[in-house]
Protein backbone atom coordinates (compact mmCIF):
# COMPACT_ATOMS: atom_id res chain seq x y z
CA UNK A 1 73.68 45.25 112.33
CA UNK A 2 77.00 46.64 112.09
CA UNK A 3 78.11 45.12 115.25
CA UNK A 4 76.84 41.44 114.02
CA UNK A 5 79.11 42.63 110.52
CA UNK A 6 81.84 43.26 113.49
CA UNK A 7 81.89 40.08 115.12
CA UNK A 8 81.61 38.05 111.86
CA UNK A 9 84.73 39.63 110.88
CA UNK A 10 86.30 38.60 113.46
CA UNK A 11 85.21 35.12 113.95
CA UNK A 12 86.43 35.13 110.09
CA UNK A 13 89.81 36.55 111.02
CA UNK A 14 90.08 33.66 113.79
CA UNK A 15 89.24 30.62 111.76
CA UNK A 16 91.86 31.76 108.92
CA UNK A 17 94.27 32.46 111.67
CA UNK A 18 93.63 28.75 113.62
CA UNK A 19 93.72 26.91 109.98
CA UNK A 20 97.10 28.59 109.06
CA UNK A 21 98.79 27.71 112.31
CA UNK A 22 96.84 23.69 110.75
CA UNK A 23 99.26 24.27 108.12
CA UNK A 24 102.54 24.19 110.12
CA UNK A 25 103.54 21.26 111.16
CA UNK A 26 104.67 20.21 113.86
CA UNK A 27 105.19 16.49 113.85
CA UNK A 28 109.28 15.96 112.46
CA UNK A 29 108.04 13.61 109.87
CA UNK A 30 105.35 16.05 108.52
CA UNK A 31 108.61 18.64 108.44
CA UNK A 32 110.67 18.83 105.20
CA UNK A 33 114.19 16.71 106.23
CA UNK A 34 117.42 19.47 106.36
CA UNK A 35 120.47 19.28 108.40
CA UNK A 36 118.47 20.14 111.18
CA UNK A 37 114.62 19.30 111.26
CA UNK A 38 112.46 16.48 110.06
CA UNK A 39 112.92 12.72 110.42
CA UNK A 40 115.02 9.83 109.67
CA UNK A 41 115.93 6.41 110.85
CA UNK A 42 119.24 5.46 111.42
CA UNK A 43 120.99 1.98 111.93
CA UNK A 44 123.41 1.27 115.03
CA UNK A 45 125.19 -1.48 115.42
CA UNK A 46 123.88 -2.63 118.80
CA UNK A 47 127.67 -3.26 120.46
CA UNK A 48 127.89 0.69 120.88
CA UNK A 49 123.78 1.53 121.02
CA UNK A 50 123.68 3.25 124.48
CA UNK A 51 126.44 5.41 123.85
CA UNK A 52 124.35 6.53 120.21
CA UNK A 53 121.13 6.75 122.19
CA UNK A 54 122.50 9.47 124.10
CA UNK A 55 123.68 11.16 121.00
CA UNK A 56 120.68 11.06 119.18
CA UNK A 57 118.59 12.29 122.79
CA UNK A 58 120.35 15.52 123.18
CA UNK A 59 120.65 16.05 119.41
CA UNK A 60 116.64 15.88 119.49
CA UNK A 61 117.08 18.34 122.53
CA UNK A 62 119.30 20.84 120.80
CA UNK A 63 116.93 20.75 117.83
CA UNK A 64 113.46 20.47 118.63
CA UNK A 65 112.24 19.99 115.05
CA UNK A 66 114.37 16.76 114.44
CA UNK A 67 113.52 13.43 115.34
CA UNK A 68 115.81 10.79 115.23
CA UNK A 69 114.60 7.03 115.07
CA UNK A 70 117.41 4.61 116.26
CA UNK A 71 117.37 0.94 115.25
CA UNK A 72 119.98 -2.04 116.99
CA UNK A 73 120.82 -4.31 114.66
CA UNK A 74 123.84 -6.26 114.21
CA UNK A 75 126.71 -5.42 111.58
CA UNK A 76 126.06 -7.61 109.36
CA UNK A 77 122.32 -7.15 109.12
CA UNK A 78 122.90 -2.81 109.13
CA UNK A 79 125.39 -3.82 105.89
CA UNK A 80 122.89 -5.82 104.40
CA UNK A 81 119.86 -2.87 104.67
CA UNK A 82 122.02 -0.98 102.89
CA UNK A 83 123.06 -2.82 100.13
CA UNK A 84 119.44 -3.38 99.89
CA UNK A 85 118.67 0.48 99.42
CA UNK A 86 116.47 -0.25 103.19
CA UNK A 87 118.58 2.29 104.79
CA UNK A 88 120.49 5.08 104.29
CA UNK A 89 122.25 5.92 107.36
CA UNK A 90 124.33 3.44 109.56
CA UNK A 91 126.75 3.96 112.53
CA UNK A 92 129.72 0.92 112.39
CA UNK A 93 132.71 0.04 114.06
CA UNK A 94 134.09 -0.36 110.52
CA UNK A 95 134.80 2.05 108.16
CA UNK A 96 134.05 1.15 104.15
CA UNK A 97 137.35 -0.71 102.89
CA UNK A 98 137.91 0.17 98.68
CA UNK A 99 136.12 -2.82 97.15
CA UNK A 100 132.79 -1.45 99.74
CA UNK A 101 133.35 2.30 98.27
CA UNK A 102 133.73 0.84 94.25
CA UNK A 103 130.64 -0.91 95.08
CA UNK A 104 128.67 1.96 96.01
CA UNK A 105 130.39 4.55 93.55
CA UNK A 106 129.79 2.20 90.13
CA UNK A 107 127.19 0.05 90.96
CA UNK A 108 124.96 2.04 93.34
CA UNK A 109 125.78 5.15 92.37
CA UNK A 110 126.15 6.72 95.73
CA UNK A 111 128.82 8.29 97.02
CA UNK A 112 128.97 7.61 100.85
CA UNK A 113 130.22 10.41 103.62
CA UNK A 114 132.19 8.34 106.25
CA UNK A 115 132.35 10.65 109.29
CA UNK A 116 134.57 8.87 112.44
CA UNK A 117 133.72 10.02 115.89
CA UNK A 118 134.83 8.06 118.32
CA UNK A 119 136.66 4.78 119.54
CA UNK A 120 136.10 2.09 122.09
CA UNK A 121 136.89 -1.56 122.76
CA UNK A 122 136.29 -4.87 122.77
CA UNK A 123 136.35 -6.50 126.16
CA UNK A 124 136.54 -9.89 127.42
CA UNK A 125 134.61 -10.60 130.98
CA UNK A 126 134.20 -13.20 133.32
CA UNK A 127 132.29 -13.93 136.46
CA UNK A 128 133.61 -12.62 139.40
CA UNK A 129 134.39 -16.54 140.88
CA UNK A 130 137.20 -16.67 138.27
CA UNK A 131 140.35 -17.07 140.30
CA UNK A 132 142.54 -15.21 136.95
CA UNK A 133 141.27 -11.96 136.54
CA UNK A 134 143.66 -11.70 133.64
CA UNK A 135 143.57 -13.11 129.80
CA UNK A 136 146.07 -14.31 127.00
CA UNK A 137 144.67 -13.01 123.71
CA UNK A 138 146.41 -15.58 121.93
CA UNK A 139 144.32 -18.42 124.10
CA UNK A 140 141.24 -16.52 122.94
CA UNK A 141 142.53 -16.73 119.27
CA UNK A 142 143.47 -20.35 119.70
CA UNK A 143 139.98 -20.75 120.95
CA UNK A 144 138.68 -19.54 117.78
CA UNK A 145 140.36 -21.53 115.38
CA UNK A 146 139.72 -24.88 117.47
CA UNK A 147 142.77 -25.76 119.21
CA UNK A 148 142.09 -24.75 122.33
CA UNK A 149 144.91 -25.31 125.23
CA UNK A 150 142.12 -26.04 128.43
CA UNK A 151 142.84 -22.60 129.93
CA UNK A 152 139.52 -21.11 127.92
CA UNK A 153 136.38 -23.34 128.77
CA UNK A 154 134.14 -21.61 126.75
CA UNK A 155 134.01 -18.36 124.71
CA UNK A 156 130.81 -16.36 124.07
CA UNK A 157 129.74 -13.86 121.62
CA UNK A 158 126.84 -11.92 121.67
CA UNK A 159 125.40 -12.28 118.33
CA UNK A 160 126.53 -14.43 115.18
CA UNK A 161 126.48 -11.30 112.33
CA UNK A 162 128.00 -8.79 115.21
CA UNK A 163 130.79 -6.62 114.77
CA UNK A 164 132.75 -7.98 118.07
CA UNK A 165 133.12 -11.42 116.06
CA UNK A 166 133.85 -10.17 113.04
CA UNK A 167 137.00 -8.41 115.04
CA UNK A 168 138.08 -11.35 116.84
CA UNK A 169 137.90 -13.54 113.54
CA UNK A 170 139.71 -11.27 111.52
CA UNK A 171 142.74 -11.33 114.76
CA UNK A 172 142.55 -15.11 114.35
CA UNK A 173 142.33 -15.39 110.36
CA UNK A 174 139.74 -17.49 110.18
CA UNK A 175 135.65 -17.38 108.54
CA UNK A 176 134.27 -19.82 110.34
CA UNK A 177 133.68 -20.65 114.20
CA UNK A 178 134.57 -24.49 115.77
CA UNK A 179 131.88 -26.51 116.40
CA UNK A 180 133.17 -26.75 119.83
CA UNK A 181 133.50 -24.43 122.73
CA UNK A 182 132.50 -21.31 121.15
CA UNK A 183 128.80 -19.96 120.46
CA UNK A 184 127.23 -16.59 120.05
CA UNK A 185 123.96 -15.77 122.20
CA UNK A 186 121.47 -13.36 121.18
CA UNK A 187 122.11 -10.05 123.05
CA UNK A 188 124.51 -8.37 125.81
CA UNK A 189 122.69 -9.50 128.35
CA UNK A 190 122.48 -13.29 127.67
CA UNK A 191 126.26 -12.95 127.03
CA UNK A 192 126.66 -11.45 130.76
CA UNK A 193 124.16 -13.52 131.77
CA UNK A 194 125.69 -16.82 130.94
CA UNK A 195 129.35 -15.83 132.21
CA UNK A 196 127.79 -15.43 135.68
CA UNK A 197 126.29 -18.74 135.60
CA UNK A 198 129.53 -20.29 134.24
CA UNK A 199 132.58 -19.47 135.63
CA UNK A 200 135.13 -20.82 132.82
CA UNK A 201 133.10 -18.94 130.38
CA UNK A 202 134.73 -15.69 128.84
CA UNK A 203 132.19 -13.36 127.61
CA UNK A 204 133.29 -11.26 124.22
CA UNK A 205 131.00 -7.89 124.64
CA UNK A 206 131.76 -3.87 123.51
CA UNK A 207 132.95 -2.49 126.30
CA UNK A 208 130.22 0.71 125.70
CA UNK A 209 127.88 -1.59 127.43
CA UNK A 210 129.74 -1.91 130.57
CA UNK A 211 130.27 1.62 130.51
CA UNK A 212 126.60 2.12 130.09
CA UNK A 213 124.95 -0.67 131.36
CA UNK A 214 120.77 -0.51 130.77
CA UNK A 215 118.53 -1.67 133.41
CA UNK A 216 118.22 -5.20 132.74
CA UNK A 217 122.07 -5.49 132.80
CA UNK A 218 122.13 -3.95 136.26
CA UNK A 219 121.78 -7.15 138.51
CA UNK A 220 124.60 -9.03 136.77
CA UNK A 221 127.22 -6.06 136.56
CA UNK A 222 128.01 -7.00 140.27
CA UNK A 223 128.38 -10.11 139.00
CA UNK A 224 131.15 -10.29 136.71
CA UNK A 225 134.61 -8.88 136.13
CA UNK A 226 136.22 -7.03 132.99
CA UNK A 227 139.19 -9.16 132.15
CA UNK A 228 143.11 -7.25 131.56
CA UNK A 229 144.14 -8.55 128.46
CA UNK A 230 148.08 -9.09 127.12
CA UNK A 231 149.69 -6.87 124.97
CA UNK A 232 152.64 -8.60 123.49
CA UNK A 233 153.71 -5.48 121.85
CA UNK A 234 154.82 -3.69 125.24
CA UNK A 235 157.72 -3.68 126.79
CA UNK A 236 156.80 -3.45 130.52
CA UNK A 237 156.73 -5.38 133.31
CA UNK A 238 152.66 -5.37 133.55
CA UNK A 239 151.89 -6.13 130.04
CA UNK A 240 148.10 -7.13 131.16
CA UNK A 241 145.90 -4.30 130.30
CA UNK A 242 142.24 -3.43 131.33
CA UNK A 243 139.70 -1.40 128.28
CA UNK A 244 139.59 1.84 130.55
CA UNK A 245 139.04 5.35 128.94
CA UNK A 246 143.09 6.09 129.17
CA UNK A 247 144.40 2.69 127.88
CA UNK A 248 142.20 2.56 124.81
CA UNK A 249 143.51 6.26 124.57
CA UNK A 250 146.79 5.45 124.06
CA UNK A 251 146.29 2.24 122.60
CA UNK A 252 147.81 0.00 124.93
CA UNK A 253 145.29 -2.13 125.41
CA UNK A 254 145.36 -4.75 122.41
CA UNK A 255 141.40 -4.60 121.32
CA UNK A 256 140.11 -1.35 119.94
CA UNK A 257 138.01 -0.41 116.71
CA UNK A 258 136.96 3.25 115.42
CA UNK A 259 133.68 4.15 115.12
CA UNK A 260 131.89 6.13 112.31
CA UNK A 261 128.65 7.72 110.37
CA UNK A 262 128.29 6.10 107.26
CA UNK A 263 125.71 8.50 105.51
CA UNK A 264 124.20 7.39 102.02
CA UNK A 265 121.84 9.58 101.52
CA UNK A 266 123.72 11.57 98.81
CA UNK A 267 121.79 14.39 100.02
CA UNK A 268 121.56 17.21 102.40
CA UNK A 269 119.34 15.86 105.69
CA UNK A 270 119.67 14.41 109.15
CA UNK A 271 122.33 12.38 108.57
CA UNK A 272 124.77 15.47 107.53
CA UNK A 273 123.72 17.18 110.47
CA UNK A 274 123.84 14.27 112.97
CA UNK A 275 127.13 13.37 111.69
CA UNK A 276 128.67 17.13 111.89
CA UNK A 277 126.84 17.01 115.79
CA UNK A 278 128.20 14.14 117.33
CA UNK A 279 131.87 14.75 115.48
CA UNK A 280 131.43 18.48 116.81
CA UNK A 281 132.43 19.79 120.48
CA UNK A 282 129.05 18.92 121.81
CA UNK A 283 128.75 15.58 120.61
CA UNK A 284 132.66 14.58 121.36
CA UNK A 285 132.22 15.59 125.01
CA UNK A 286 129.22 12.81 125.37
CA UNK A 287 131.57 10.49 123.86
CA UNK A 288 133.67 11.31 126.21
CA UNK A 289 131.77 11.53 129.05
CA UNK A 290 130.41 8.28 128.25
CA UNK A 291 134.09 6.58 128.77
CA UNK A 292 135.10 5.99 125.21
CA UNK A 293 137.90 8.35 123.10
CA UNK A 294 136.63 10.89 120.71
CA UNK A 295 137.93 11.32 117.78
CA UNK A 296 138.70 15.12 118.74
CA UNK A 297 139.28 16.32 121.99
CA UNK A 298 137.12 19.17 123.28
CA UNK A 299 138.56 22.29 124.38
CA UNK A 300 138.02 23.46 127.33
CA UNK A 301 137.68 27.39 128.00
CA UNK A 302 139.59 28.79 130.62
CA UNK A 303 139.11 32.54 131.96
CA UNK A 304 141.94 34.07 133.66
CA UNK A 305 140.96 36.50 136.25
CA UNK A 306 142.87 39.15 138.15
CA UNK A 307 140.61 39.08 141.47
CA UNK A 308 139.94 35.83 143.25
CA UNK A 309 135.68 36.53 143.82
């Protein structure tokens, strides 16, 4: 008898045990959202996605109880979700301007966090037939605003509401595109995938995707060539400049944009954390590593040793 009282106990004991470990969960979005844990979703604009992607991977990695959802959408879509209250966490290539932060601040009443992290360019590709591996900006802009001089067949975006043409129109002053000669496509890849198929076509694309390229890009990279662009405002003899990591470093090359966390949660959660992650050492050496220019520079440790091992 007292050894069935024994067992019961125990059996007892086990089930309170197995339905308290029930009770912790496990699942992010079951988890109470900090700096560090739970879930959220945040928007990217989808020139710079694979460069975020790895962020938001190795974030997840350094903290197992966070789970970061990641949706592409173009600029003016994310800025749109957020206006709308959808959202509450977006990574631009724009920062807010003052009329954007009165907005939020008086009508909204939410105070944004703006954290920048990194910067990268705009680049301007061609198919690898093109005889002129080099580029006028100011035949691009003349493009844009419908006089276009012949040496420019075509020019191709890769999305109507995407940050890329939102640059480029603000260079050329205008708000709306030509009827002629100039159309956007739906994604990266139809961009690249049209300037292989057309040789006067110049392709307008962030340059993160080059960098980066996924695996349906893959078969066209060989393809196509990244265009050196003019910079007017250097006095050199080679004033034709190509987006790598060191001339978008020192700003010689004449198409570059910052990129930053725009967090409007007005609360403590992922977004605070995310944003302090990929603006701290860890998160500046992906950028880094990826081929754009963080915002801060990583150190780098050196040890100093007496004997050579």
């Amino acid at each position: 008898m007292k050894k069935n009282v024994f067992f019961s106990v125990i059996i007892a004991s086990l089930l309170i045990s197995i339905n308290g470990c029930k009770k912790k969960p496990s699942d992010p979005a079951e988890i109470k959202e900090t700096a560090v844990a739970g879930s959220t979703t945040i928007l990217v604009d989808e020139t710079i996605f694979p460069l975020v992607e790895d962020l938001a991977i190795l974030f997840e990695n350094e903290y197992k109880r966070a789970k970061v959802h990641l949706v592409s959408k173009p600029e003016n879509e994310i800025i749109q979700m957020i206006q709308q209250d959808k959202a509450r966490i977006a990574i631009l290539a724009k920062d807010l301007d003052s009329t954007e932060i009165n907005y939020y601040n008086n009508t909204k009443k939410v105070y944004p966090r703006v954290t920048e992290f990194a910067k990268d360019a705009v680049a301007f590709i061609g198919s690898t037939n093109r005889t002129d591996s080099t580029l006028v900006l100011n035949d691009v802009l003349l493009a844009l605003k419908g006089t276009p001089n012949g040496k420019i067949k075509t020019l191709v975006f890769d999305n109507p509401n995407s940050s890329t043409l939102r640059e480029l129109k603000k260079l050329a002053g205008i708000k709306e595109l030509p009827k002629q000669n100039v159309f956007s496509a739906h994604s990266n890849k139809e961009v690249v995938q049209y300037v292989t198929e057309n040789e006067g076509a110049v392709g307008i694309i962030g340059i993160n995707w080059l960098l980066q390229p996924t695996d349906d890009l893959l078969p066209y990279t060989s393809k196509i060539q990244v265009l050196a662009v003019e910079n007017v405002k250097i006095n050199a003899k080679n004033k034709f400049i190509k987006p790598n990591q060191t001339n978008i470093a020192d700003g010689s090359y004449p198409v570059t944009r910052k990129l930053y966390l725009l967090n409007f949660q007005g609360a403590t959660g992922l977004g605070m954390g995310f944003a302090s992650y990929i603006a701290g050492q860890q998160g500046q050496r992906i950028v880094l590593k990826s081929g754009l220019i963080p915002t801060h520079f990583p150190t780098r440790q050196i040890s100093v040793r007496d004997e050579v091992e």
